[in-house]
N, C-alpha and C. Protein backbone atom coordinates (compact mmCIF):
# COMPACT_ATOMS: atom_id res chain seq x y z
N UNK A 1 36.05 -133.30 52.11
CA UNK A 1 35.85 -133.61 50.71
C UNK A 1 35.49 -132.36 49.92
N UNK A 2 34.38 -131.38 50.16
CA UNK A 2 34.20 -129.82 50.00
C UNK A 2 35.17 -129.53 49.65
N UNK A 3 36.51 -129.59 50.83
CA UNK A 3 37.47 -128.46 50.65
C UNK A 3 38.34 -129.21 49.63
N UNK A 4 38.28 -130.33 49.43
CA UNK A 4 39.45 -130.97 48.38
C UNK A 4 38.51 -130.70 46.49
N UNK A 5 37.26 -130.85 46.70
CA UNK A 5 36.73 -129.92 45.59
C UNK A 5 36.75 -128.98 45.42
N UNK A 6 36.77 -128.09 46.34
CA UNK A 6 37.17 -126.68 45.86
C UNK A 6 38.77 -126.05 45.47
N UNK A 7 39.71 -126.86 46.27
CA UNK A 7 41.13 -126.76 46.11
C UNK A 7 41.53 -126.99 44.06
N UNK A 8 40.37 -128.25 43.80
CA UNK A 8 40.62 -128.44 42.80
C UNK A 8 40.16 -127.78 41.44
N UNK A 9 38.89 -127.36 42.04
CA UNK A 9 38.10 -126.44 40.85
C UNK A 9 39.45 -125.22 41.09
N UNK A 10 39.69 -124.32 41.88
CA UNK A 10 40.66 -123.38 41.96
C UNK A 10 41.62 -123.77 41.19
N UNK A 11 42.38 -124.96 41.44
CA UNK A 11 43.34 -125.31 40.88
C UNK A 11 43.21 -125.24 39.12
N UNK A 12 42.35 -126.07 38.66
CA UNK A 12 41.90 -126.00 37.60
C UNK A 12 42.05 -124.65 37.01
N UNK A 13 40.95 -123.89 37.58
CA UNK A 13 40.89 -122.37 36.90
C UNK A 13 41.98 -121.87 36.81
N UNK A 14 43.51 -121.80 37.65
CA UNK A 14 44.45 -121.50 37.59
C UNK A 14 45.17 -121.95 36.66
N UNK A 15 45.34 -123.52 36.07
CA UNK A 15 45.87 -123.75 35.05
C UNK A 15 45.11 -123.92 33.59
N UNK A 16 43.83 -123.06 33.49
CA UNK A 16 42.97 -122.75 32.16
C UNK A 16 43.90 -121.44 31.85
N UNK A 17 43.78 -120.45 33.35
CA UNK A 17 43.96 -119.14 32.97
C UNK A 17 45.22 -119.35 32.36
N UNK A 18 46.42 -119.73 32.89
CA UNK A 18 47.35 -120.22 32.57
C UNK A 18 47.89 -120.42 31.27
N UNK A 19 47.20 -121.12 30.59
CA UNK A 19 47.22 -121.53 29.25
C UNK A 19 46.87 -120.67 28.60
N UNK A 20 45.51 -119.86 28.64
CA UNK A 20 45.13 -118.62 28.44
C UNK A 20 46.13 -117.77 27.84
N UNK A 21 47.09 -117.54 28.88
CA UNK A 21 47.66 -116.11 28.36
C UNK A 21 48.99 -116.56 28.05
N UNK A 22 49.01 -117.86 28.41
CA UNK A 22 50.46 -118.18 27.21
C UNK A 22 49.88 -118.31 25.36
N UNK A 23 48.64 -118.80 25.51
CA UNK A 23 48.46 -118.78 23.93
C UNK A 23 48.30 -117.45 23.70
N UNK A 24 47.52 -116.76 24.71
CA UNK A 24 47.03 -115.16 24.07
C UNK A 24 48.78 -114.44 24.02
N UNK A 25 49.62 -114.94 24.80
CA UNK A 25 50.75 -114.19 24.48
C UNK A 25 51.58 -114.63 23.43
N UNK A 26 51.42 -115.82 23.08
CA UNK A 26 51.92 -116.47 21.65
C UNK A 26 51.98 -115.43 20.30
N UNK A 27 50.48 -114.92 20.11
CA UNK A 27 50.13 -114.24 19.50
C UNK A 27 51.06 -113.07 19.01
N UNK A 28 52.40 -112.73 20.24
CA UNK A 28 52.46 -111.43 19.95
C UNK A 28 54.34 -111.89 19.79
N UNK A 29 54.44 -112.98 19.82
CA UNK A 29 55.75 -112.99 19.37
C UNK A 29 56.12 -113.37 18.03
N UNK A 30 57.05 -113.21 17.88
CA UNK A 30 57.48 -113.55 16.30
C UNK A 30 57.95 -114.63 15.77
N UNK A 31 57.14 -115.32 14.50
CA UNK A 31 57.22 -116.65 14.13
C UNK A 31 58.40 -116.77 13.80
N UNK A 32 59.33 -115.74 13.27
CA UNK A 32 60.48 -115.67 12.49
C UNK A 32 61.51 -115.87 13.31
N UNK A 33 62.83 -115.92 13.15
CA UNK A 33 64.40 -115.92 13.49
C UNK A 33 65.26 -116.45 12.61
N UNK A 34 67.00 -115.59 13.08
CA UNK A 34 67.76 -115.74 12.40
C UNK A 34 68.84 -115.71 13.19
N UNK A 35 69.96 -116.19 12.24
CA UNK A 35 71.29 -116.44 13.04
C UNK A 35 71.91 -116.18 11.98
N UNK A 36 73.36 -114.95 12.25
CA UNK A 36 74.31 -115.25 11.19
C UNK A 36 75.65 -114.90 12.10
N UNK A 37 76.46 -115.36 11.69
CA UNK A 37 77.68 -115.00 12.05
C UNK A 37 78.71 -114.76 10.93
N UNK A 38 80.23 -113.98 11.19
CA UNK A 38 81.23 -113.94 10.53
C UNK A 38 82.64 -114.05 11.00
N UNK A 39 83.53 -114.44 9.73
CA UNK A 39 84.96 -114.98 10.07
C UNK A 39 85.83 -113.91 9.00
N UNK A 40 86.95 -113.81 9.61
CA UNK A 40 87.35 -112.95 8.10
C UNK A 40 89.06 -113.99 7.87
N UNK A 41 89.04 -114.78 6.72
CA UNK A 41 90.04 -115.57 6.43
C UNK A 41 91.24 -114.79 5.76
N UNK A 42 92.29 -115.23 6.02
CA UNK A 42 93.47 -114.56 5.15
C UNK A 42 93.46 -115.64 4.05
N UNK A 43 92.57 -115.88 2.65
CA UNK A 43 93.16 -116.34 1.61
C UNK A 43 91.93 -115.81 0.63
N UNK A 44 92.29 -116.02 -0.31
CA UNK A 44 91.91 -115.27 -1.78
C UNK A 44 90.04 -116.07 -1.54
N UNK A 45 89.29 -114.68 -2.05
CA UNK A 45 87.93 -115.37 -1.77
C UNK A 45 87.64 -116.33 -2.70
N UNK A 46 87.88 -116.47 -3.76
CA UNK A 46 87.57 -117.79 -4.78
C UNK A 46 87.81 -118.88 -3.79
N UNK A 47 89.13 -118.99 -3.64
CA UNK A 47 89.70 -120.28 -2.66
C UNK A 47 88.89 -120.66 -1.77
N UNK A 48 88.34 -119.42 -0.95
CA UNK A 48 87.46 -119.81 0.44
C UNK A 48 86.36 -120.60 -0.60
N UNK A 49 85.71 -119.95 -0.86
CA UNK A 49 84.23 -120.17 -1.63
C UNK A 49 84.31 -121.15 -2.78
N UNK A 50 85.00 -121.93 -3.08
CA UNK A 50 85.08 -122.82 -4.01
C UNK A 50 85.11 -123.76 -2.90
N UNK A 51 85.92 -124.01 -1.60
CA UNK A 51 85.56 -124.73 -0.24
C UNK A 51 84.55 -124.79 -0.15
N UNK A 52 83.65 -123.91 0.60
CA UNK A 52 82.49 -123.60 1.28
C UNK A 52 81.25 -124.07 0.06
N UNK A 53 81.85 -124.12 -0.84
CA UNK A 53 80.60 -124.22 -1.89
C UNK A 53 80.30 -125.86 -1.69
N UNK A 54 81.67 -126.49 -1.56
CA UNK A 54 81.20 -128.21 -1.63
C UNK A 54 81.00 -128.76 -0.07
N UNK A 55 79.64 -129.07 -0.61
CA UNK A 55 78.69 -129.54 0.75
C UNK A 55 79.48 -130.63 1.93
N UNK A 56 79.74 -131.33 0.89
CA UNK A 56 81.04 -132.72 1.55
C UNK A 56 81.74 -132.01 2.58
N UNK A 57 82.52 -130.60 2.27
CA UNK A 57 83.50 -130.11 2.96
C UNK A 57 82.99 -129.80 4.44
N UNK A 58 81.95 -129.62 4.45
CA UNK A 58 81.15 -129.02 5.76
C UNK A 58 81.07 -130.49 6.73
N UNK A 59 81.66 -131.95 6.72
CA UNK A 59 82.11 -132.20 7.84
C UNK A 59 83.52 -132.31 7.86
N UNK A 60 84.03 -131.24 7.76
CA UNK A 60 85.51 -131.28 8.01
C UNK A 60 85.42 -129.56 9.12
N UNK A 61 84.55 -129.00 9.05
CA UNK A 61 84.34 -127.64 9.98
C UNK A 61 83.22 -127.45 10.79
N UNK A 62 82.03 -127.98 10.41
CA UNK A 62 80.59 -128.43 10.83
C UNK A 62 80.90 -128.77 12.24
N UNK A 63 80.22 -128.39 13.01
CA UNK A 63 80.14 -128.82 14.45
C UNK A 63 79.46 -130.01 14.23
N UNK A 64 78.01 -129.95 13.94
CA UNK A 64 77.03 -130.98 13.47
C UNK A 64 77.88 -132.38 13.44
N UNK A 65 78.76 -132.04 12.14
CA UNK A 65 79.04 -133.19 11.64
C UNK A 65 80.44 -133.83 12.63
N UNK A 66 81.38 -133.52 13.20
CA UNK A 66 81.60 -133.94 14.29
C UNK A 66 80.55 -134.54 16.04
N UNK A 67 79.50 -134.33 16.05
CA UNK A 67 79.05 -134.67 17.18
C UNK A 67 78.96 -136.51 17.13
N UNK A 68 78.81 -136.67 15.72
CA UNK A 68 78.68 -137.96 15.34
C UNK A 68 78.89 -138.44 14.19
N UNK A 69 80.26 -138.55 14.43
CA UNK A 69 81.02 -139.40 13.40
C UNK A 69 81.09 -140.31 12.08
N UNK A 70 80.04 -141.41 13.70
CA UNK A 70 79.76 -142.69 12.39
C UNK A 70 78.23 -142.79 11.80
N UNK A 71 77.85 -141.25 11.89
CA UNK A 71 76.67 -141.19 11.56
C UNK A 71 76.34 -141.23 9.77
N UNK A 72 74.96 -142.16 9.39
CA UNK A 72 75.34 -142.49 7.81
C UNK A 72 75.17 -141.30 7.25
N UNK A 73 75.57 -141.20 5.92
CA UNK A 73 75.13 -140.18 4.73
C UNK A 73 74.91 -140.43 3.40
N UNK A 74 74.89 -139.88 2.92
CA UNK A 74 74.44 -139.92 1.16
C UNK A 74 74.34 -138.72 0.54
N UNK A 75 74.41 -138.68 -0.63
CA UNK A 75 74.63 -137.97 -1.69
C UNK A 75 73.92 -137.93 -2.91
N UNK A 76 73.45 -137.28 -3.40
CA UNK A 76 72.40 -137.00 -4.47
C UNK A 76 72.69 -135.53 -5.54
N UNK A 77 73.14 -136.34 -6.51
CA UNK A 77 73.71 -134.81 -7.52
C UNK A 77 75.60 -134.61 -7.34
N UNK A 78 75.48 -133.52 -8.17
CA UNK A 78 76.55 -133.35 -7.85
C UNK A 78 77.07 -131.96 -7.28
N UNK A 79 77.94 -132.40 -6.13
CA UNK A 79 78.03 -131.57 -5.19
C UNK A 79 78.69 -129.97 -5.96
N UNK A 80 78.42 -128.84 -5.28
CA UNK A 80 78.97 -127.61 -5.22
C UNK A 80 78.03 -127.09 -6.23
N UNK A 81 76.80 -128.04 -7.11
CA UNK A 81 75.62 -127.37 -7.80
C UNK A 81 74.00 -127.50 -7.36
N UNK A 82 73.26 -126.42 -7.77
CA UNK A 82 71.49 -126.53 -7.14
C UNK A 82 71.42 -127.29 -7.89
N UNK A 83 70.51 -127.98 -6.93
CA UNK A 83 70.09 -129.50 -6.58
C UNK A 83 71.06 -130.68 -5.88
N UNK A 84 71.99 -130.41 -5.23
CA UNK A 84 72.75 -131.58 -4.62
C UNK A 84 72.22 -131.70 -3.25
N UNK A 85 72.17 -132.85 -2.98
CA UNK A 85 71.08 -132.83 -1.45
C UNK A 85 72.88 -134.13 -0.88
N UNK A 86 72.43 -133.62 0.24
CA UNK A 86 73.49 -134.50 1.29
C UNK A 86 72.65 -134.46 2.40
N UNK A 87 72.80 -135.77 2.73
CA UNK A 87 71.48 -136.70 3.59
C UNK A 87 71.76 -137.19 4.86
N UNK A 88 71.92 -137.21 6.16
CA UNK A 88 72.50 -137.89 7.08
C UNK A 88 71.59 -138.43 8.13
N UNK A 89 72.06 -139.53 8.76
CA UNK A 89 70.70 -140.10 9.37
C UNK A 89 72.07 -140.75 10.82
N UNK A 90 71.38 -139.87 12.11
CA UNK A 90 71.99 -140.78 13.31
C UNK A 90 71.64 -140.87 14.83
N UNK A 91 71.58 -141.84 15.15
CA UNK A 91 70.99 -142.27 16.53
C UNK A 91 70.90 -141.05 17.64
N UNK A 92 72.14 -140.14 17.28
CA UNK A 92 72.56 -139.21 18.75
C UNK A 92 70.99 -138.13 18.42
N UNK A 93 70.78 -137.87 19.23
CA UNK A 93 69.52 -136.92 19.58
C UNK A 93 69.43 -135.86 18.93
N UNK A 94 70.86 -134.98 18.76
CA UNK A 94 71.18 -134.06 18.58
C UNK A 94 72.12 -133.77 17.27
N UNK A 95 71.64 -134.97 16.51
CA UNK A 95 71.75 -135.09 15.21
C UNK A 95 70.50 -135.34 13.95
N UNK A 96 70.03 -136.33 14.73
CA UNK A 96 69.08 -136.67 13.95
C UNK A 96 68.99 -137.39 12.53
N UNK A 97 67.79 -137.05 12.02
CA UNK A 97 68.14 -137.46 10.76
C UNK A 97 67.25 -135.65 9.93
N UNK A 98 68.12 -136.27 8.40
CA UNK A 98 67.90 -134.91 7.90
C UNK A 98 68.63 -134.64 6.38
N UNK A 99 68.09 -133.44 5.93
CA UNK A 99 68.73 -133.45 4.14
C UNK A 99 69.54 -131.77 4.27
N UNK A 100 70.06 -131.47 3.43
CA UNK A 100 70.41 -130.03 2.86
C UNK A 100 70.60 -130.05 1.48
N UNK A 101 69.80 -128.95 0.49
CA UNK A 101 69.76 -129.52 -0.42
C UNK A 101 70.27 -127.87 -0.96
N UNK A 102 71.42 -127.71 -2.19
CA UNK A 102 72.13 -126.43 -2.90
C UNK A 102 70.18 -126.10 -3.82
N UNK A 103 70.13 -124.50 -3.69
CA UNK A 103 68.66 -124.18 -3.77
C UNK A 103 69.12 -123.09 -4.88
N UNK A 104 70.61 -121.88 -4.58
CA UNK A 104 70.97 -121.58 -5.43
C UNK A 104 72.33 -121.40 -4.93
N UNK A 105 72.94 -120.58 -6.55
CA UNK A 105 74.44 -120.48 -6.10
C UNK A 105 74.80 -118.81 -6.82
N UNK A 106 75.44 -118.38 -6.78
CA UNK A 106 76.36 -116.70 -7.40
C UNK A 106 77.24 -117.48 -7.02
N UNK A 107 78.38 -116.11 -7.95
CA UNK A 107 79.70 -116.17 -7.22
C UNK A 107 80.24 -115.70 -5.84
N UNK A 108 79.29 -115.39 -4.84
CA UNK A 108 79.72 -115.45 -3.98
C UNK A 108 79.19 -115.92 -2.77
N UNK A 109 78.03 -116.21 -3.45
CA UNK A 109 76.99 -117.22 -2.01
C UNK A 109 76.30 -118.53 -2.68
N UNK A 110 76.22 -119.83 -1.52
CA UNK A 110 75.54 -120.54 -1.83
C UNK A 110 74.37 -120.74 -0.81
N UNK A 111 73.30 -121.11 -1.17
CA UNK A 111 72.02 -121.32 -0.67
C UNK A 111 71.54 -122.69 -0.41
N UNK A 112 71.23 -122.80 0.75
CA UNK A 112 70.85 -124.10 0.83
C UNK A 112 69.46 -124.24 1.39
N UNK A 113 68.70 -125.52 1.53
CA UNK A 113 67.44 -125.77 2.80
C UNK A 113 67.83 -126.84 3.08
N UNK A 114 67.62 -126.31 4.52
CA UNK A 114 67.93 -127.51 5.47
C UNK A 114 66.50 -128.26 5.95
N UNK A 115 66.85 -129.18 5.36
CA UNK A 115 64.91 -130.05 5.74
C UNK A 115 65.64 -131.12 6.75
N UNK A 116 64.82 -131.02 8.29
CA UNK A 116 65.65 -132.00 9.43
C UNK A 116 63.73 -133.08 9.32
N UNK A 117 64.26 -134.38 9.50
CA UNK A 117 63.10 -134.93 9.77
C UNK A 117 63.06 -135.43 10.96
N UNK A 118 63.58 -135.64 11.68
CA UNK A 118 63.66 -136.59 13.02
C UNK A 118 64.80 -135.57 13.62
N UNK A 119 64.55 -135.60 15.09
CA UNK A 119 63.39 -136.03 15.94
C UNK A 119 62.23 -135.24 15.79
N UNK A 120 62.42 -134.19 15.23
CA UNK A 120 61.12 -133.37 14.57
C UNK A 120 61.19 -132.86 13.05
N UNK A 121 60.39 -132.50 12.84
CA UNK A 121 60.18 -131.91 10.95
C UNK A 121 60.28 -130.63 10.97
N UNK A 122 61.17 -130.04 10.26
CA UNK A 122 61.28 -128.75 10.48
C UNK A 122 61.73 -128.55 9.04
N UNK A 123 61.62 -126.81 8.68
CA UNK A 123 62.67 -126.48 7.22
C UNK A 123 62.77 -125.09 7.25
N UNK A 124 64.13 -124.99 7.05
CA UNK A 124 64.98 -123.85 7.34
C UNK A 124 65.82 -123.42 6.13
N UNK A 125 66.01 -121.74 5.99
CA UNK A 125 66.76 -122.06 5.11
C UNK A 125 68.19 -121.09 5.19
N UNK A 126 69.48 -121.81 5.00
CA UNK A 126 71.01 -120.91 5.48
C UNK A 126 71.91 -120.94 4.30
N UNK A 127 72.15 -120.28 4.37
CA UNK A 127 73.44 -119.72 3.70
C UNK A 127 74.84 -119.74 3.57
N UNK A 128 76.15 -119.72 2.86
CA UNK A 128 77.22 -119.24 3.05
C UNK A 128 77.37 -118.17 2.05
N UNK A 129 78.42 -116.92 2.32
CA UNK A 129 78.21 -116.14 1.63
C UNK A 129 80.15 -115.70 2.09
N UNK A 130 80.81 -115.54 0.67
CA UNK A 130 82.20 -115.06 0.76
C UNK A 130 82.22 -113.81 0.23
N UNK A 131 82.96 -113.08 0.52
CA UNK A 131 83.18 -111.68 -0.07
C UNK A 131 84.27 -111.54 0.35
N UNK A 132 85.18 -110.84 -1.05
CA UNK A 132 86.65 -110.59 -1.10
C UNK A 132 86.76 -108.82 -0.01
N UNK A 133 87.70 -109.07 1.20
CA UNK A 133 87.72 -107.97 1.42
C UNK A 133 89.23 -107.19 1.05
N UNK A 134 89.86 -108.30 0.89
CA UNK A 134 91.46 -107.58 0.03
C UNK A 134 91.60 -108.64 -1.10
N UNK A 135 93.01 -108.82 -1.74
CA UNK A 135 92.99 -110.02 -2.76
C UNK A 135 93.33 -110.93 -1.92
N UNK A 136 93.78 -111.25 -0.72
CA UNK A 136 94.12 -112.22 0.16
C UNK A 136 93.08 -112.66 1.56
N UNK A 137 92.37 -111.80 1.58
CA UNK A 137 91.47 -111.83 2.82
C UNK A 137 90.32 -111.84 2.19
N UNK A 138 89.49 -112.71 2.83
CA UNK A 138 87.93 -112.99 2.23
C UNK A 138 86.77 -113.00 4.01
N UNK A 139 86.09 -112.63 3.37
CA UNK A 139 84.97 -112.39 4.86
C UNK A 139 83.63 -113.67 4.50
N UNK A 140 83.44 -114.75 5.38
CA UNK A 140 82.71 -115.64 5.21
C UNK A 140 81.37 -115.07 6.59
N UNK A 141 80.52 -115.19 5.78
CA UNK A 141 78.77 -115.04 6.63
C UNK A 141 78.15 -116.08 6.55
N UNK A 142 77.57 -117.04 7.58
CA UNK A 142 77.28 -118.00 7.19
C UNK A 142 75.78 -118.10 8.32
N UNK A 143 74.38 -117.97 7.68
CA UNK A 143 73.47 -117.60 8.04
C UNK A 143 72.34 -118.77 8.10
N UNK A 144 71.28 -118.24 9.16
CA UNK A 144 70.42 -119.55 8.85
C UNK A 144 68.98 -118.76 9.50
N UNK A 145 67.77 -119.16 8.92
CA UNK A 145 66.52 -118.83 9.21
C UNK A 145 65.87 -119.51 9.39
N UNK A 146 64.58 -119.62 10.43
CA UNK A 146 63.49 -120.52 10.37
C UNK A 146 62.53 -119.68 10.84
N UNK A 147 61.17 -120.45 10.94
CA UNK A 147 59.65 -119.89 11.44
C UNK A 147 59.17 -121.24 12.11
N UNK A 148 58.61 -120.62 12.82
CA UNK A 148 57.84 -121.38 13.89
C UNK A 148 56.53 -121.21 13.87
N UNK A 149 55.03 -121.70 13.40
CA UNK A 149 54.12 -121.70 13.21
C UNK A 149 52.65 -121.42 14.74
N UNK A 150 52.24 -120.84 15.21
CA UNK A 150 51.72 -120.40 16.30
C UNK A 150 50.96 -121.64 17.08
N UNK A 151 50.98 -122.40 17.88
CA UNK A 151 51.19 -121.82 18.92
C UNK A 151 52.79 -121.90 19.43
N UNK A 152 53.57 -123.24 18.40
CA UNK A 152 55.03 -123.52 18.76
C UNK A 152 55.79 -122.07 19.02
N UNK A 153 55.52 -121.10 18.35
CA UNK A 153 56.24 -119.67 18.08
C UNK A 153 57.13 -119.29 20.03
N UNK A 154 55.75 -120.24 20.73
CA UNK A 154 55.72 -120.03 22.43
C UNK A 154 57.45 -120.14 22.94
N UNK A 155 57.76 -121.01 22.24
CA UNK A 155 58.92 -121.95 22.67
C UNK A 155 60.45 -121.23 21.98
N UNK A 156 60.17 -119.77 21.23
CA UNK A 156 60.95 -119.00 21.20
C UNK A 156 61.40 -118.35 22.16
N UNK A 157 60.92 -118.09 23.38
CA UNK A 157 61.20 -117.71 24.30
C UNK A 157 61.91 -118.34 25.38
N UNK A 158 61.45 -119.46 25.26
CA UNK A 158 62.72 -120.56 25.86
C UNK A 158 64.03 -121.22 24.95
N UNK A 159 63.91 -121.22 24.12
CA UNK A 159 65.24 -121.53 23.24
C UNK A 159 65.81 -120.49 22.70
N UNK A 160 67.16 -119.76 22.93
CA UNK A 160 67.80 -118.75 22.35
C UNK A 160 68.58 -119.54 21.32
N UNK A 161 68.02 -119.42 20.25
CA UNK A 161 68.21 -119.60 18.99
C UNK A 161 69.54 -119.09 18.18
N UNK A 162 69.67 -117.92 19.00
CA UNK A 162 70.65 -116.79 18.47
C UNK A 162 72.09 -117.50 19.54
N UNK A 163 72.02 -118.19 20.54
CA UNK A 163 73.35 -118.67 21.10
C UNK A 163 73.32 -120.36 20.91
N UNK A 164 72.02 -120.69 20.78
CA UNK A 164 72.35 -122.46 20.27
C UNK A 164 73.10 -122.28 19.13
N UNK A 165 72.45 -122.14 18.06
CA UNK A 165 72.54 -121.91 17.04
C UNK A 165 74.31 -121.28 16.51
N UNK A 166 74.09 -119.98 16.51
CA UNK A 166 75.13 -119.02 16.82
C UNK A 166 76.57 -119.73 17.21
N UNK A 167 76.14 -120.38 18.54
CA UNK A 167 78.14 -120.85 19.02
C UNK A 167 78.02 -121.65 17.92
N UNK A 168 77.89 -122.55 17.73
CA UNK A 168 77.85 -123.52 16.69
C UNK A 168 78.20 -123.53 15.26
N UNK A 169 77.50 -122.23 14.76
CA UNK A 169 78.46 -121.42 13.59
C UNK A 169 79.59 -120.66 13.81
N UNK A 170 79.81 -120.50 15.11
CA UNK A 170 80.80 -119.51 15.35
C UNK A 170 82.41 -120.10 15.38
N UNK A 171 81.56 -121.92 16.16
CA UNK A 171 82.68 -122.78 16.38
C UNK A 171 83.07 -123.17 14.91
N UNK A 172 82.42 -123.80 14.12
CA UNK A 172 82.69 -124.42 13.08
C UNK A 172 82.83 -122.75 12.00
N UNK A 173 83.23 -121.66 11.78
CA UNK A 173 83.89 -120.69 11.16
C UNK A 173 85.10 -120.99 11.71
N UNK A 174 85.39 -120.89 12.92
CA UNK A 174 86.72 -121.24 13.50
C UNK A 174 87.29 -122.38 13.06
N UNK A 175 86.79 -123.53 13.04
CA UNK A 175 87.61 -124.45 11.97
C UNK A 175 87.65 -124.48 10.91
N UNK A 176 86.88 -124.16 10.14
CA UNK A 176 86.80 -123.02 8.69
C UNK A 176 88.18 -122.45 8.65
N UNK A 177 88.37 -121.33 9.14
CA UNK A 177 89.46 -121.07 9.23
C UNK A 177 91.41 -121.28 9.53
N UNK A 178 90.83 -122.64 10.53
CA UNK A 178 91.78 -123.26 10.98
C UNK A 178 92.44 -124.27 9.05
N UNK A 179 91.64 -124.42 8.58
CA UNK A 179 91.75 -125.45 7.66
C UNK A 179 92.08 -124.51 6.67
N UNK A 180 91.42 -123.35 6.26
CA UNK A 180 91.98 -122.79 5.33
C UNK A 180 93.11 -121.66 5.30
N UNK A 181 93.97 -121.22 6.88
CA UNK A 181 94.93 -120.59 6.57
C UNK A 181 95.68 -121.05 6.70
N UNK A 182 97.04 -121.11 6.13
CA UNK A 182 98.17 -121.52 6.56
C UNK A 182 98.99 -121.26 7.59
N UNK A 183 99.72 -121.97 8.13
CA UNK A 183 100.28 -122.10 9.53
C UNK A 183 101.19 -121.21 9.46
C-alpha cells in the first residue's frame, strides 16, 4: 500500500510538473497567425474582383462551402458591400455554424470577419485582394488571420494552421480559377 502511495504522489508530481512547463512554455509562443496564399488568373482584374467581391460566389470555389452542401444560409445586406453578413449553419463538424461579414472594400481588396460560433467561438479576420498584373492577367491573394488568447496559444503547436488552413485556400483558388478562365 506504501509503495502504491508513493507510485502515486510521484506520479502526481510528474503530471503538476508537466503542466508546469507547458503553461510556462505557452508564454513564449505566439498568439498570432496567418495564412495567405496566391493564384495568378488569365482575365482582366476588374472581372476577377467584381467575382471575388460577391460573397454568394464563394460557394461556387470555397472548399468550406462544398464539404456541405445542404448546409442552411442567409443573407443580410447587400452583397459585394460593408456590412453584408452571409450566415451558414451545419451539422458536419467541420462546418459548423458561423457569419462573414464585408468590413471594408477598395478597388482592389475586400475585407471580411469571419465570426465561427459553433463548435467553438472564434473571430478572424481574411481577405481577398486582386491586382492587375497585365490587362488580361490578374493575381488573387486571399488571406486570413487569427489570435489565440494564452493559455489556448498551446495548441498552436499542434495545429499547423499554415497547411489546414493553406490547402484549403490553395484548393478553392484553384477553382477560382477553374471558373474564371476560359477553356
Amino acid at each position: 500500500m506504501r509503495q502504491v502511495k508513493r507510485f502515486l504522489s510521484y506520479f502526481l508530481f510528474l503530471v503538476v510538473c508537466l503542466v508546469a512547463i507547458a503553461l510556462l512554455g505557452a508564454v513564449f509562443i505566439p498568439k498570432e497567425y496567418s495564412v495567405e496564399r496566391t493564384i495568378t488568373i488569365k482575365q482582366p482584374q476588374n472581372q476577377v474582383y467584381q467575382y471575388v467581391r460577391q460573397l454568394k460566389n464563394q460557394d461556387t470555389y470555397s472548399v468550406w462551402a462544398s464539404i456541405d452542401p445542404g448546409m442552411q444560409k442567409s443573407f443580410t445586406g447587400i452583397d459585394g458591400q460593408v456590412g453584408f453578413i452571409a450566415a451558414w449553419e451545419s451539422d458536419h463538424p467541420e462546418v459548423g455554424k458561423g457569419e462573414q461579414e464585408i468590413t471594408a472594400i477598395s478597388d482592389t481588396r475586400i475585407d471580411y470577419e469571419l465570426r465561427f460560433l459553433e463548435p467553438f467561438a472564434s473571430s478572424s479576420a481574411a481577405y481577398m485582394e486582386v491586382n492587375a498584373l497585365t490587362q488580361n492577367q490578374a493575381r488573387v491573394r486571399w488571406g486570413f488571420s487569427g489570435h489565440m488568447d494564452y493559455p489556448m496559444n498551446l495548441l498552436l503547436i499542434l495545429m499547423d494552421m499554415e497547411a489546414m488552413i493553406g490547402d484549403d485556400f490553395e484548393h478553392g483558388l484553384k477553382n477560382l480559377k477553374d471558373i474564371l478562365e476560359p477553356v
